[in-house]
C-alpha atoms as a PDB file:
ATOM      1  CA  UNK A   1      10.940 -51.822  31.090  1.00  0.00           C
ATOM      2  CA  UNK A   2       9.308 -48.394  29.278  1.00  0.00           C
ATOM      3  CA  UNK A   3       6.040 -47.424  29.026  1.00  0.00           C
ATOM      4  CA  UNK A   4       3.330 -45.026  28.787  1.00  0.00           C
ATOM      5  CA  UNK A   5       0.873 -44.340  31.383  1.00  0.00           C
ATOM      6  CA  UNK A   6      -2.641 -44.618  30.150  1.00  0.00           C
ATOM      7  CA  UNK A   7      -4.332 -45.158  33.085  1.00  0.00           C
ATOM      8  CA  UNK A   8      -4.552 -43.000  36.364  1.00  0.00           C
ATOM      9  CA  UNK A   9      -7.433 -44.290  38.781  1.00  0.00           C
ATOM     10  CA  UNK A  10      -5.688 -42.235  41.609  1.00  0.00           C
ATOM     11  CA  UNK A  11      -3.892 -45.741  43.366  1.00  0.00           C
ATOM     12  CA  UNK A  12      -2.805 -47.622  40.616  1.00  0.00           C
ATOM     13  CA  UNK A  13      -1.508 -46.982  36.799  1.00  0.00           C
ATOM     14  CA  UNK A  14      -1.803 -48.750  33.411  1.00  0.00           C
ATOM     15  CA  UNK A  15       1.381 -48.369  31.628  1.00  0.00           C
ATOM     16  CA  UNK A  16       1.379 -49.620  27.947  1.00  0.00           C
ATOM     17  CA  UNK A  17       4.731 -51.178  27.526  1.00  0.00           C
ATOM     18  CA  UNK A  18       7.108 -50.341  24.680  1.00  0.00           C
ATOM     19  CA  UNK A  19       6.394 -54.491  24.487  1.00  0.00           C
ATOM     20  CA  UNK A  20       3.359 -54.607  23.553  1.00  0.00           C
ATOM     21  CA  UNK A  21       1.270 -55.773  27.113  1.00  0.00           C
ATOM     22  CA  UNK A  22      -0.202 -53.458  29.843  1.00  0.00           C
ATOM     23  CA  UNK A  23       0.947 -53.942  33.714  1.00  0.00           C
ATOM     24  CA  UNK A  24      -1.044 -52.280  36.097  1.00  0.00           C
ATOM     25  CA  UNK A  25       1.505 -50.543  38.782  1.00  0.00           C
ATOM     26  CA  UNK A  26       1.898 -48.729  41.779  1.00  0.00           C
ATOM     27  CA  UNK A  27       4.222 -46.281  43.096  1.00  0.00           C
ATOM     28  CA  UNK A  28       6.040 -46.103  45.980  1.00  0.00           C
ATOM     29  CA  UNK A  29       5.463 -44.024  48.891  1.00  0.00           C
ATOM     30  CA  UNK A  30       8.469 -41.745  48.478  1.00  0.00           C
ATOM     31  CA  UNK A  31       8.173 -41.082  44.863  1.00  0.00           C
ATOM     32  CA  UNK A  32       7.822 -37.431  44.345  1.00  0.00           C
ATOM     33  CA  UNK A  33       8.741 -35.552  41.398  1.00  0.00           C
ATOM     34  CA  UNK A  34      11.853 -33.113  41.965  1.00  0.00           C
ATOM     35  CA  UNK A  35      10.342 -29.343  42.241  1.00  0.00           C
ATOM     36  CA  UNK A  36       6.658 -29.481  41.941  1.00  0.00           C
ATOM     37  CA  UNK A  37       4.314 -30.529  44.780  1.00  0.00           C
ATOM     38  CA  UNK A  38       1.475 -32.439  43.314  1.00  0.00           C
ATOM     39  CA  UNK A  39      -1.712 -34.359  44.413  1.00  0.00           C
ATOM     40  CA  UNK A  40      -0.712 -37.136  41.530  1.00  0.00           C
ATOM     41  CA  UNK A  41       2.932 -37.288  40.814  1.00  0.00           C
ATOM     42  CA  UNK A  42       2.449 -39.297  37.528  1.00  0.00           C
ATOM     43  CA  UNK A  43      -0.225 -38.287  35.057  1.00  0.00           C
ATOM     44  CA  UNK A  44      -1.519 -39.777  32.500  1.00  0.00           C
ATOM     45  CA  UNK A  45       0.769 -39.522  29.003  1.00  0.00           C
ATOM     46  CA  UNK A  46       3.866 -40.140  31.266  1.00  0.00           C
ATOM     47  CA  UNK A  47       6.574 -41.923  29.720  1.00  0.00           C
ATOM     48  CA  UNK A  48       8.253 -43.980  32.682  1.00  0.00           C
ATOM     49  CA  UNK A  49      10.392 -46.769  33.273  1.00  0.00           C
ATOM     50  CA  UNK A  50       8.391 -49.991  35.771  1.00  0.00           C
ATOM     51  CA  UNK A  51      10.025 -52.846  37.303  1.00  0.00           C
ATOM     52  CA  UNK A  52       8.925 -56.328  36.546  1.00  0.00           C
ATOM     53  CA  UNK A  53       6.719 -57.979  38.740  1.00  0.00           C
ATOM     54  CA  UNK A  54       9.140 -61.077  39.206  1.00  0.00           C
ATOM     55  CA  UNK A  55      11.577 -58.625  40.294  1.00  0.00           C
ATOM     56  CA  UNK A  56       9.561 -57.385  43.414  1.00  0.00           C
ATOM     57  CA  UNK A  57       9.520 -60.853  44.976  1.00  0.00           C
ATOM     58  CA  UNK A  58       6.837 -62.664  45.360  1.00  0.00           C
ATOM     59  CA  UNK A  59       4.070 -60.234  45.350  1.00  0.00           C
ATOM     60  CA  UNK A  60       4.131 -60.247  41.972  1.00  0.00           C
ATOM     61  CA  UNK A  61       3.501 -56.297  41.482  1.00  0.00           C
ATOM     62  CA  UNK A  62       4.738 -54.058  39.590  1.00  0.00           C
ATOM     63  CA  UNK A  63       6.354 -50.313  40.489  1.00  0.00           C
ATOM     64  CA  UNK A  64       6.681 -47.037  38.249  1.00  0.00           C
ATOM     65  CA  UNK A  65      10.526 -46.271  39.445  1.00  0.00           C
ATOM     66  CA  UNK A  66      11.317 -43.414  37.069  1.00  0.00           C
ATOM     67  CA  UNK A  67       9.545 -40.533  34.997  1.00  0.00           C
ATOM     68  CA  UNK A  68      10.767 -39.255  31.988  1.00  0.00           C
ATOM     69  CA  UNK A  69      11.107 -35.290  31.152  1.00  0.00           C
ATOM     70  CA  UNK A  70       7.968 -33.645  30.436  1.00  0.00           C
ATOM     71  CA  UNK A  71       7.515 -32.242  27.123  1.00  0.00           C
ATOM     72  CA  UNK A  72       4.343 -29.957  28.667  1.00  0.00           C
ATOM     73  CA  UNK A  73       1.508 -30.682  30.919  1.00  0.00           C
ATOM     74  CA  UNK A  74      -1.627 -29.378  31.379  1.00  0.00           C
ATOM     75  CA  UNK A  75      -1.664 -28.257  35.391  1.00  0.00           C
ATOM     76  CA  UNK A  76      -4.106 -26.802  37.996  1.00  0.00           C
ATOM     77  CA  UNK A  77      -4.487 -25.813  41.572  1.00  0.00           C
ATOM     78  CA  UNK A  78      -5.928 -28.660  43.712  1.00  0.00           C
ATOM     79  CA  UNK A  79      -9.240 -28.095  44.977  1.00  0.00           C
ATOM     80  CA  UNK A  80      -8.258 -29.015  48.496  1.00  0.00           C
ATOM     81  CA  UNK A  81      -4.630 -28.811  49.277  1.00  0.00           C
ATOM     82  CA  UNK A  82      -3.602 -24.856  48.219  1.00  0.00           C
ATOM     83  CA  UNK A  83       0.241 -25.371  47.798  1.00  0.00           C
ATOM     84  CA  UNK A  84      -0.151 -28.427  45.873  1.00  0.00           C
ATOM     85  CA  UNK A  85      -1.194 -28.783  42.456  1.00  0.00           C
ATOM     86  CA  UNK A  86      -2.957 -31.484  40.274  1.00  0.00           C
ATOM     87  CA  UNK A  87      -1.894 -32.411  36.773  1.00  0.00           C
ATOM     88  CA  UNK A  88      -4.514 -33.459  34.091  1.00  0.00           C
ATOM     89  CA  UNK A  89      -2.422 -35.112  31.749  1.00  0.00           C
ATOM     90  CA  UNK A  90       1.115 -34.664  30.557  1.00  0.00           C
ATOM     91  CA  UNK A  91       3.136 -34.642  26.705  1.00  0.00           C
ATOM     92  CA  UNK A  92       0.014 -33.547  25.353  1.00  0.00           C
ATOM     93  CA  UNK A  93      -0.091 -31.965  21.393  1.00  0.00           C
ATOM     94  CA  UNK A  94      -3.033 -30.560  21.817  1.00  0.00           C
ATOM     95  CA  UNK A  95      -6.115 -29.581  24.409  1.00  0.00           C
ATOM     96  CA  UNK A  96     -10.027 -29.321  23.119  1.00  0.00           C
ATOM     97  CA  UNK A  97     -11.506 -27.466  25.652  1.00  0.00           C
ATOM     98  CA  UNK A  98     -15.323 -28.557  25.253  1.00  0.00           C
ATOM     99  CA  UNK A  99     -17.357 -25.606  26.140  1.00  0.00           C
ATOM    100  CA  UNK A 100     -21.383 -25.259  26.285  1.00  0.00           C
ATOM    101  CA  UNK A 101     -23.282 -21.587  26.880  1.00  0.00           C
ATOM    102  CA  UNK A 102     -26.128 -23.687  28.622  1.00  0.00           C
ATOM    103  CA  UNK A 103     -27.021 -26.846  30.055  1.00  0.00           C
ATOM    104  CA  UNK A 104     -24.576 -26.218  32.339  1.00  0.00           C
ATOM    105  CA  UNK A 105     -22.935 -22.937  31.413  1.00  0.00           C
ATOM    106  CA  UNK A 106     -19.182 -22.520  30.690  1.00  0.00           C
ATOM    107  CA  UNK A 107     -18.353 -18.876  32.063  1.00  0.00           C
ATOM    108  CA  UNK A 108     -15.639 -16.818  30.043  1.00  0.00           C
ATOM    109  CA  UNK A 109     -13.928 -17.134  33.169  1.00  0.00           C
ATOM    110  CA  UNK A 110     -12.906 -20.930  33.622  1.00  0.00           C
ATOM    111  CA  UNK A 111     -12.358 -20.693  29.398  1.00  0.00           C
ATOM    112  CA  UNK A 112     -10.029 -17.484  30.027  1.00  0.00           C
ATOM    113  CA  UNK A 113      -7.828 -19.029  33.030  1.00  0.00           C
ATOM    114  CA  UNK A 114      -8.168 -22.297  30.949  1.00  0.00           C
ATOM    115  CA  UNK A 115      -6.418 -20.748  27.959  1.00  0.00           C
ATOM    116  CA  UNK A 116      -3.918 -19.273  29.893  1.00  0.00           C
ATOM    117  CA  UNK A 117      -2.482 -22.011  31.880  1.00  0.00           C
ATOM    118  CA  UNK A 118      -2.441 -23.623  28.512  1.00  0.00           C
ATOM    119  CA  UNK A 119      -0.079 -20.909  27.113  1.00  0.00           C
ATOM    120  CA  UNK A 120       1.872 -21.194  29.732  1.00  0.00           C
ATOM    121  CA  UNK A 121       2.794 -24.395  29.279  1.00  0.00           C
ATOM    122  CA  UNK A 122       2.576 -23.973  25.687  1.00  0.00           C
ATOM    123  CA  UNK A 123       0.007 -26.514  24.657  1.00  0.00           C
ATOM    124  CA  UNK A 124      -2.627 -25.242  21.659  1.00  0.00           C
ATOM    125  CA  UNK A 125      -6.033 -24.999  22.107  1.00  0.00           C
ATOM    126  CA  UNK A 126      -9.027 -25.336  20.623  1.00  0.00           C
ATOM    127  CA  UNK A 127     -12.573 -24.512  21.716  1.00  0.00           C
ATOM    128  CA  UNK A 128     -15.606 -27.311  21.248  1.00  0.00           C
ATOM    129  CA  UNK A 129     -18.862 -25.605  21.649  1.00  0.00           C
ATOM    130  CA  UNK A 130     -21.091 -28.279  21.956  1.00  0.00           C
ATOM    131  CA  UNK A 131     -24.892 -28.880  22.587  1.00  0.00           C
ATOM    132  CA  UNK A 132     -25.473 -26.611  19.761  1.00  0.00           C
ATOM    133  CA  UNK A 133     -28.806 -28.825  18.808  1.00  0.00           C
ATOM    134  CA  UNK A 134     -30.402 -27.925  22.253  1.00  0.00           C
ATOM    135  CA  UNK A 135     -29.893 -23.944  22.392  1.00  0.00           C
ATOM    136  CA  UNK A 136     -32.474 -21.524  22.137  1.00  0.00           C
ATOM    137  CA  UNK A 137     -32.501 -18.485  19.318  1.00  0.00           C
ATOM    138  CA  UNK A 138     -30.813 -16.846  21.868  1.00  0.00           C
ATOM    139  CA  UNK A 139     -28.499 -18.822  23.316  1.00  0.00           C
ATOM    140  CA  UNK A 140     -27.327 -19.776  19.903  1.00  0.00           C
ATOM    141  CA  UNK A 141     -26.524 -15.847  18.902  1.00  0.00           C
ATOM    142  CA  UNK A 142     -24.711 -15.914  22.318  1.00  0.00           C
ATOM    143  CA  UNK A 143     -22.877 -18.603  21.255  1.00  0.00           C
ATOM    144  CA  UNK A 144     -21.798 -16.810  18.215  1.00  0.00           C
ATOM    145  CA  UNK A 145     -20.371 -13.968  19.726  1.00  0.00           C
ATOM    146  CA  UNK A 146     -18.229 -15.891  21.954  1.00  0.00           C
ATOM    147  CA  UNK A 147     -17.112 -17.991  18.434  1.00  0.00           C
ATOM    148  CA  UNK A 148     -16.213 -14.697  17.367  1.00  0.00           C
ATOM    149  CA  UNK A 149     -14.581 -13.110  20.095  1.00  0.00           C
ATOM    150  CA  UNK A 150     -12.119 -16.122  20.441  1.00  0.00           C
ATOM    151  CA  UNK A 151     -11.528 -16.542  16.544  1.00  0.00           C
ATOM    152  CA  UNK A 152     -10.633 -12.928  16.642  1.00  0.00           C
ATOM    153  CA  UNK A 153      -8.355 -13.615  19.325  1.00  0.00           C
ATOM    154  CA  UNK A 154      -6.731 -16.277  17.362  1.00  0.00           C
ATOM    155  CA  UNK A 155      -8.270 -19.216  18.926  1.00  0.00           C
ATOM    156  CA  UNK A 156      -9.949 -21.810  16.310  1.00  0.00           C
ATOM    157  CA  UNK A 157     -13.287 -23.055  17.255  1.00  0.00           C
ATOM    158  CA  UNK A 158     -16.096 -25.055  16.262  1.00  0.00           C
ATOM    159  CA  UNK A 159     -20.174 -25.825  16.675  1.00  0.00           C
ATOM    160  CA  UNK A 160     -20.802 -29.334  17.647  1.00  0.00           C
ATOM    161  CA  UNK A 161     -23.182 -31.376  18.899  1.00  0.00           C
ATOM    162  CA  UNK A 162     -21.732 -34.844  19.985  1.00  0.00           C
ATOM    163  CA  UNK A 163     -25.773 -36.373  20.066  1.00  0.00           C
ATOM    164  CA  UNK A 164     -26.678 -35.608  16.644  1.00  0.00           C
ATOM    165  CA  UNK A 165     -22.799 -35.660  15.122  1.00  0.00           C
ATOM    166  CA  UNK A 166     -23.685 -32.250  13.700  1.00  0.00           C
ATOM    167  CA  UNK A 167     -20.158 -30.777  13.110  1.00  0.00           C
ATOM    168  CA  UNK A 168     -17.815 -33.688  13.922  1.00  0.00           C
ATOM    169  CA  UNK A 169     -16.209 -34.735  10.511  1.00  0.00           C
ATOM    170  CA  UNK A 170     -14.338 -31.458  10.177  1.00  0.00           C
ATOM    171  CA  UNK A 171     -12.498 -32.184  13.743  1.00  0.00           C
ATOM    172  CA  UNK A 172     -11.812 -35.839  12.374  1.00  0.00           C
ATOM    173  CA  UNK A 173      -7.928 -34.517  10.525  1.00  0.00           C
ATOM    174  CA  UNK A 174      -7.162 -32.546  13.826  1.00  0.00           C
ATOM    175  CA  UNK A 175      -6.731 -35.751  15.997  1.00  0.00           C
ATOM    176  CA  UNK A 176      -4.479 -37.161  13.599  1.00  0.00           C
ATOM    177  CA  UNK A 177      -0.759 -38.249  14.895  1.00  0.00           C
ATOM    178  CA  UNK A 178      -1.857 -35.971  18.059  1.00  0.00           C
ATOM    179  CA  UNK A 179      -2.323 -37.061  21.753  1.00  0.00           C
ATOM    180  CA  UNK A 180      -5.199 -34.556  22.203  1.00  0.00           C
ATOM    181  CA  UNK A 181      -6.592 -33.663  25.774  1.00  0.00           C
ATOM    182  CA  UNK A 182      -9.963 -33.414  26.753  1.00  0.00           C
ATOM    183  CA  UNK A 183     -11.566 -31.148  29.654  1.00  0.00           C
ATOM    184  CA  UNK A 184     -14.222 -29.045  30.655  1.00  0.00           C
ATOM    185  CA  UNK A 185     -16.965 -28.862  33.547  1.00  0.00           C
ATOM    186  CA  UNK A 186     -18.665 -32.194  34.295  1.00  0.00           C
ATOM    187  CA  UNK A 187     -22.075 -32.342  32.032  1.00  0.00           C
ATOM    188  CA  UNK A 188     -20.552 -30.428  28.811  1.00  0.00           C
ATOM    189  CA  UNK A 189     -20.479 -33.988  27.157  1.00  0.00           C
ATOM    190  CA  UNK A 190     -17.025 -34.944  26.887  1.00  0.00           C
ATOM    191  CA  UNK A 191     -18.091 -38.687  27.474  1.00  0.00           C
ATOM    192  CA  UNK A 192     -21.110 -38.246  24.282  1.00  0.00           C
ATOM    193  CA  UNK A 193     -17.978 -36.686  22.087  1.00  0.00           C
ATOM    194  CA  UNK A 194     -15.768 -39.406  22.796  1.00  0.00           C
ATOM    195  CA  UNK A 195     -18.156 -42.222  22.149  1.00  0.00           C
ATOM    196  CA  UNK A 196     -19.324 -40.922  19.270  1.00  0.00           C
ATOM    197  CA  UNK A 197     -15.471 -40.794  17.774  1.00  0.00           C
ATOM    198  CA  UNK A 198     -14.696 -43.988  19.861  1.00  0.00           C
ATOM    199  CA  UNK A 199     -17.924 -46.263  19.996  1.00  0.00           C
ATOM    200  CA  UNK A 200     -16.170 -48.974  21.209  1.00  0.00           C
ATOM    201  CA  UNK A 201     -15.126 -46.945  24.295  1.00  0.00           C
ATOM    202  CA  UNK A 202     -18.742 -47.177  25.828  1.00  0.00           C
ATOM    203  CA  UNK A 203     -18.021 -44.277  28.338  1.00  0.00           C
ATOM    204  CA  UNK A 204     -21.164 -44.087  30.764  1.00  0.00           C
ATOM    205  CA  UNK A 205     -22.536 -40.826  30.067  1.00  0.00           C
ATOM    206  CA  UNK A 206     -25.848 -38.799  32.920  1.00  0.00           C
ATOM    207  CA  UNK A 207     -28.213 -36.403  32.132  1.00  0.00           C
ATOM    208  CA  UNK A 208     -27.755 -33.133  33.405  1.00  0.00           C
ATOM    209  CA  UNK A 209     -29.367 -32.452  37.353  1.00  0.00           C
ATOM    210  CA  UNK A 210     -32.421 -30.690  37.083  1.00  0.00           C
ATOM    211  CA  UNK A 211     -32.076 -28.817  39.979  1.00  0.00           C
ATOM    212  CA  UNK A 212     -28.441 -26.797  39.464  1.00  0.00           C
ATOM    213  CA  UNK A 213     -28.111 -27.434  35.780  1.00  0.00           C
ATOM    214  CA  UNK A 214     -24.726 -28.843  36.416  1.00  0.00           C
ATOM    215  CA  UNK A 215     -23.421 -32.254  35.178  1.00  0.00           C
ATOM    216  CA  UNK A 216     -22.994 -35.693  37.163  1.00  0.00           C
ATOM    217  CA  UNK A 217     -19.296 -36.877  37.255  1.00  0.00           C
ATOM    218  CA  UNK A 218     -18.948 -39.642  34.894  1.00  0.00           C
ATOM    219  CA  UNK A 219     -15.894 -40.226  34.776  1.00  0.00           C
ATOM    220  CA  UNK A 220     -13.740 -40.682  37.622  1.00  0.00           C
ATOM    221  CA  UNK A 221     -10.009 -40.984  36.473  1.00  0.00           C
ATOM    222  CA  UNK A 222      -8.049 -39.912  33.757  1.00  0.00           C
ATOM    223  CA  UNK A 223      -7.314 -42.510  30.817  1.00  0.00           C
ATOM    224  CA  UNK A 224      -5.989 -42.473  27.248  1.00  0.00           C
ATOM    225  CA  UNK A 225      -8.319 -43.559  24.772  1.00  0.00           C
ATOM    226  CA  UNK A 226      -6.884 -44.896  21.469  1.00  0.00           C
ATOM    227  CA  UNK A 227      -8.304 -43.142  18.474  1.00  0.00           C
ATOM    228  CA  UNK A 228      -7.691 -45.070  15.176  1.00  0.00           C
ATOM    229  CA  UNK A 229      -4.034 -46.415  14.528  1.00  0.00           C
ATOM    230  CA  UNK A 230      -1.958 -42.858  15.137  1.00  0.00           C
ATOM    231  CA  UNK A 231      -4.069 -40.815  17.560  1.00  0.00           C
ATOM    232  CA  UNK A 232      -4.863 -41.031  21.536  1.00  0.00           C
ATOM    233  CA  UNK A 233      -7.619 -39.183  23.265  1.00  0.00           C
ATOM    234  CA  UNK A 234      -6.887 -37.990  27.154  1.00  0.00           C
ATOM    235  CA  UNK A 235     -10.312 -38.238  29.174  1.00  0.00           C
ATOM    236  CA  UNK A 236     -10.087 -36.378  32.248  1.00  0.00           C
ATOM    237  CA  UNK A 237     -12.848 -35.973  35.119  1.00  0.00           C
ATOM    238  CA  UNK A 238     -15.029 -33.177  34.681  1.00  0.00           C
ATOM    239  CA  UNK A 239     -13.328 -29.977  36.599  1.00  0.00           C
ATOM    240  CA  UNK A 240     -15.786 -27.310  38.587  1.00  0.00           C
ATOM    241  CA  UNK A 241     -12.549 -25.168  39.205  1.00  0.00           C
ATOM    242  CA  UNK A 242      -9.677 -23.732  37.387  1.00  0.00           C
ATOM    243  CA  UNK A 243      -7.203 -21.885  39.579  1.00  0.00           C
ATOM    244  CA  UNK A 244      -3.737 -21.666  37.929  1.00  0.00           C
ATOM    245  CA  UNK A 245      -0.649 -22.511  39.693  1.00  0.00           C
ATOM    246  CA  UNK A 246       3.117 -21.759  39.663  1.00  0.00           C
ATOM    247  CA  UNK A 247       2.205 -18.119  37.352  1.00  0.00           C
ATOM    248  CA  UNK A 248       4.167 -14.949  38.146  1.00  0.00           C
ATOM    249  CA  UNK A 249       2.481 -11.727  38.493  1.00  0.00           C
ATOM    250  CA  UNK A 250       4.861 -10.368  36.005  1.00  0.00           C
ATOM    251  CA  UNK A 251       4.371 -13.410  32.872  1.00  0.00           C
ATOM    252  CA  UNK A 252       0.680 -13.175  33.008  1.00  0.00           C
ATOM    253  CA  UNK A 253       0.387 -10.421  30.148  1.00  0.00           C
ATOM    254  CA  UNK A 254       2.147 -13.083  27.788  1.00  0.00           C
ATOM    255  CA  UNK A 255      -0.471 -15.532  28.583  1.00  0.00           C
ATOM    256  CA  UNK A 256      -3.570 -13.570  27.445  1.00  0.00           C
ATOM    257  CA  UNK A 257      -2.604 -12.887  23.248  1.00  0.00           C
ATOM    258  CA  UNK A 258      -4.707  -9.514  22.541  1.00  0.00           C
ATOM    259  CA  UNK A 259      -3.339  -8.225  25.992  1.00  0.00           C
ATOM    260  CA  UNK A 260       0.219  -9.041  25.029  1.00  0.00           C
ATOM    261  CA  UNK A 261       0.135  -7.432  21.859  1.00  0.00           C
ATOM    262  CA  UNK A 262      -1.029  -3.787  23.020  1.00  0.00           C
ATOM    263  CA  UNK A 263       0.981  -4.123  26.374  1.00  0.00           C
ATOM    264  CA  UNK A 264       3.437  -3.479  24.105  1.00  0.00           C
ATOM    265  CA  UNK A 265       2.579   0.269  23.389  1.00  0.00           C
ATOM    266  CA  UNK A 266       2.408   0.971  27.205  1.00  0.00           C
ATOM    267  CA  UNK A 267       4.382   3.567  28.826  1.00  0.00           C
ATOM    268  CA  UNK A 268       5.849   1.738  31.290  1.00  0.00           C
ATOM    269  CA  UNK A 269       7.641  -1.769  30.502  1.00  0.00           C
ATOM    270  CA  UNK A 270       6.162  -3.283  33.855  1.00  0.00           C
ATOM    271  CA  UNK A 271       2.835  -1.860  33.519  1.00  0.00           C
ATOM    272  CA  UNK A 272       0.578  -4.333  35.281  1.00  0.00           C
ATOM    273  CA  UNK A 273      -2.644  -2.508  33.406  1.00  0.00           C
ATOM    274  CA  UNK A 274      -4.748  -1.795  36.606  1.00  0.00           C
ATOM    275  CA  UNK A 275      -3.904   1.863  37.279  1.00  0.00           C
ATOM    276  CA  UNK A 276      -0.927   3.141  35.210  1.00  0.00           C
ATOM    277  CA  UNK A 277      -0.656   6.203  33.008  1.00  0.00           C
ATOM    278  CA  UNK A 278      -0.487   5.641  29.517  1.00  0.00           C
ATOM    279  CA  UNK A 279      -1.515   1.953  29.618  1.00  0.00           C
ATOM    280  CA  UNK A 280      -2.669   0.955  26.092  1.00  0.00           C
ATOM    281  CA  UNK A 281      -4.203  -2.104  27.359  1.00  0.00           C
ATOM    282  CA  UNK A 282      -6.916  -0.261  29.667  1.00  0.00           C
ATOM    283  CA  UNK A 283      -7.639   1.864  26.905  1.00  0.00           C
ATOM    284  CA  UNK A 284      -8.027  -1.180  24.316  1.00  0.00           C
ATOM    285  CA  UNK A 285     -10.600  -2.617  26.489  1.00  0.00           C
ATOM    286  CA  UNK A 286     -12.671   1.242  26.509  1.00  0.00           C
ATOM    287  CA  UNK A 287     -12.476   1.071  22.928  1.00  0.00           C
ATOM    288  CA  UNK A 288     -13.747  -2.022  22.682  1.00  0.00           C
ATOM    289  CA  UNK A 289     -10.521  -3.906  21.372  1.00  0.00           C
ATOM    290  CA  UNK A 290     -10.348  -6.093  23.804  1.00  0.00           C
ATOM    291  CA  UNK A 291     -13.155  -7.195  24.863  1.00  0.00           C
ATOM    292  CA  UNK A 292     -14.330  -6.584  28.597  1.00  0.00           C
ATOM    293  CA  UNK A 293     -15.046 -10.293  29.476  1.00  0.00           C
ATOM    294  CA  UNK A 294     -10.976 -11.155  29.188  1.00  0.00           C
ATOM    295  CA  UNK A 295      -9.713  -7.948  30.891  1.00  0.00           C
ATOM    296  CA  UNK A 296     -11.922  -9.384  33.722  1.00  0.00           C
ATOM    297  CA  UNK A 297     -10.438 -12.352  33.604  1.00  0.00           C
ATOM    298  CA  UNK A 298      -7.241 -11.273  33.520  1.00  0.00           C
ATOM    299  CA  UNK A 299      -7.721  -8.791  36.535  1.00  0.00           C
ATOM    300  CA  UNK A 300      -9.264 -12.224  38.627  1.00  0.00           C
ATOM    301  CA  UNK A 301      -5.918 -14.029  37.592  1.00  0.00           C
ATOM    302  CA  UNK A 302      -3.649 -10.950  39.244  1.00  0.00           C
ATOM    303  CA  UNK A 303      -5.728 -11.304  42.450  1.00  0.00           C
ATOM    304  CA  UNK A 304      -5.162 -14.876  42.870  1.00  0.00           C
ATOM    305  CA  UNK A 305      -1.958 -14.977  45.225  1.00  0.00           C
ATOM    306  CA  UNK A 306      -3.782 -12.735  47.793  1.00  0.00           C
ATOM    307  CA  UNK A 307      -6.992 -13.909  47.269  1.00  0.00           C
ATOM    308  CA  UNK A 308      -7.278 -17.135  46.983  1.00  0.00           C
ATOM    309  CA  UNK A 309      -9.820 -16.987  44.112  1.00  0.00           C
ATOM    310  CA  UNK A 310      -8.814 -21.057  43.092  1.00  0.00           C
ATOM    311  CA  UNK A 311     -11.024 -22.373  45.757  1.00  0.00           C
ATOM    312  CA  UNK A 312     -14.466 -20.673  44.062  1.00  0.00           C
ATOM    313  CA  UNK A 313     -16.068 -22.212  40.826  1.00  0.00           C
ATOM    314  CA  UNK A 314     -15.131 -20.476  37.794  1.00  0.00           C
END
């Protein structure tokens, strides 16, 4: 029997059968998916093949015994375990990466090395800045420039806020015929946005703590949320973290778009645009073509093998 995971609470999975019914399942302990070492070796969006449950005896559950090939998937470093990785969700269209400049604050960082592991596994993007109904003058003319910085890099974004609804019917067409993803730090209001496009979901939804003006998990697992008759919407736990796994030194130019495009009026082919003569990429970023935040974020990305850097917050 074929299905598609739905469900991930970490033990057991909810495949939706190409029947009709769910079946929770289980794996077994020596599943392990051929080349990648990974906290969760099925994610949700997995297509897989279960047994039945009359066919494991009398305990009446039922096993995932095969994964399908991965179109894409949307993969991180795991917090704890540094050779291992965790995947967020797999045979994805799409990612909405819901952002918010306060209450808590998304750095350019964790958007930056967000964007790039998304490249890299060639899923599109686009950037949710939400909350816009509780920002200051200020924060809302920050907000702005960071809309404009990653329009100009060629990333399409949008104002929301997922309380009031303010800017919601123009992301309405996006979701349609997609399997879209949904991340960002815990407390940016992915829960809010998904009840307000799902209301039967009823996701439980905190205020942010007072103290660290950081958000309360809410959700704990990763599940696929049905949106209308042709869409699904991938909730994931809120991530602190984004360190980016399985990269080469050498591929991380093509992961960063501006960068890639004047790497390619360098002198040297393998300029790694730290020290070089004639890089055109260092002197983009003096003259303010690209802009100073992303170089950054690139240059944290190239320390990560020695460094590291996955285990801080970005």
């Amino acid at each position: 029997m074929k299905g598609l995971v739905i469900k991930n609470t970490g033990s057991w999975y909810t495949v939706l059968t190409d029947d009709g019914p769910t079946v929770d399942c289980k794996i077994k302990g020596n599943f392990r998916l051929r080349g990648i070492r990974s906290t969760n070796p099925i994610a949700v969006g997995d297509r897989v093949t279960i047994t039945s449950p009359a066919s494991e005896g009398s305990s009446g559950v039922s096993f995932i015994t095969e994964i399908e090939d991965r179109r894409n998937y949307i993969i991180r470093k795991s917090i704890n375990l540094s050779k291992q990785s965790h995947i967020l969700a797999a045979n994805v269209d799409q990612a909405m990466l819901v952002v918010t400049v306060s209450r808590p604050e998304t750095s350019t960082t964790f958007v930056d090395r967000f964007l790039a592991s998304a490249e890299a596994y060639r899923v599109p993007v686009i950037l949710l800045f939400n909350k816009t109904d509780q920002l200051t003058a200020d924060e809302l003319h920050y907000q702005q420039m960071l809309i404009h910085l990653y329009e100009t890099v060629g990333y399409e974004c949008h104002a929301i806020s997922a309380v009031t609804g303010d800017g919601i019917e123009p992301l309405l067409p996006l979701f349609q015929g997609k399997v879209t993803l949904l991340s960002g730090h815990s407390g940016v209001g992915k829960s809010t946005l998904i009840n307000r496009l799902v209301p039967e979901a009823h996701l439980r939804t905190a205020d942010i703590s007072d103290a660290h003006q950081t958000g309360q998990h809410t959700t704990t697992f990763s599940e696929m949320i049905r949106l209308g008759s042709n869409a699904w919407l991938i909730d994931t736990p809120g991530i602190k973290g984004f360190g980016t796994f399985d990269m080469e030194r050498e591929e991380l130019t093509s992961y960063f778009k501006e960068i890639f495009e004047f790497s390619k009026q360098c002198r040297f082919s393998n300029c790694t645009h730290t020290h070089e003569p004639g890089c055109a990429v260092r002197q983009a970023v003096d003259d303010h073509y690209i802009a100073q935040s992303r170089y950054q974020s690139y240059l944290s990305m190239l320390d990560d093998k020695e460094e590291n850097k996955y285990r801080e917050a970005y």
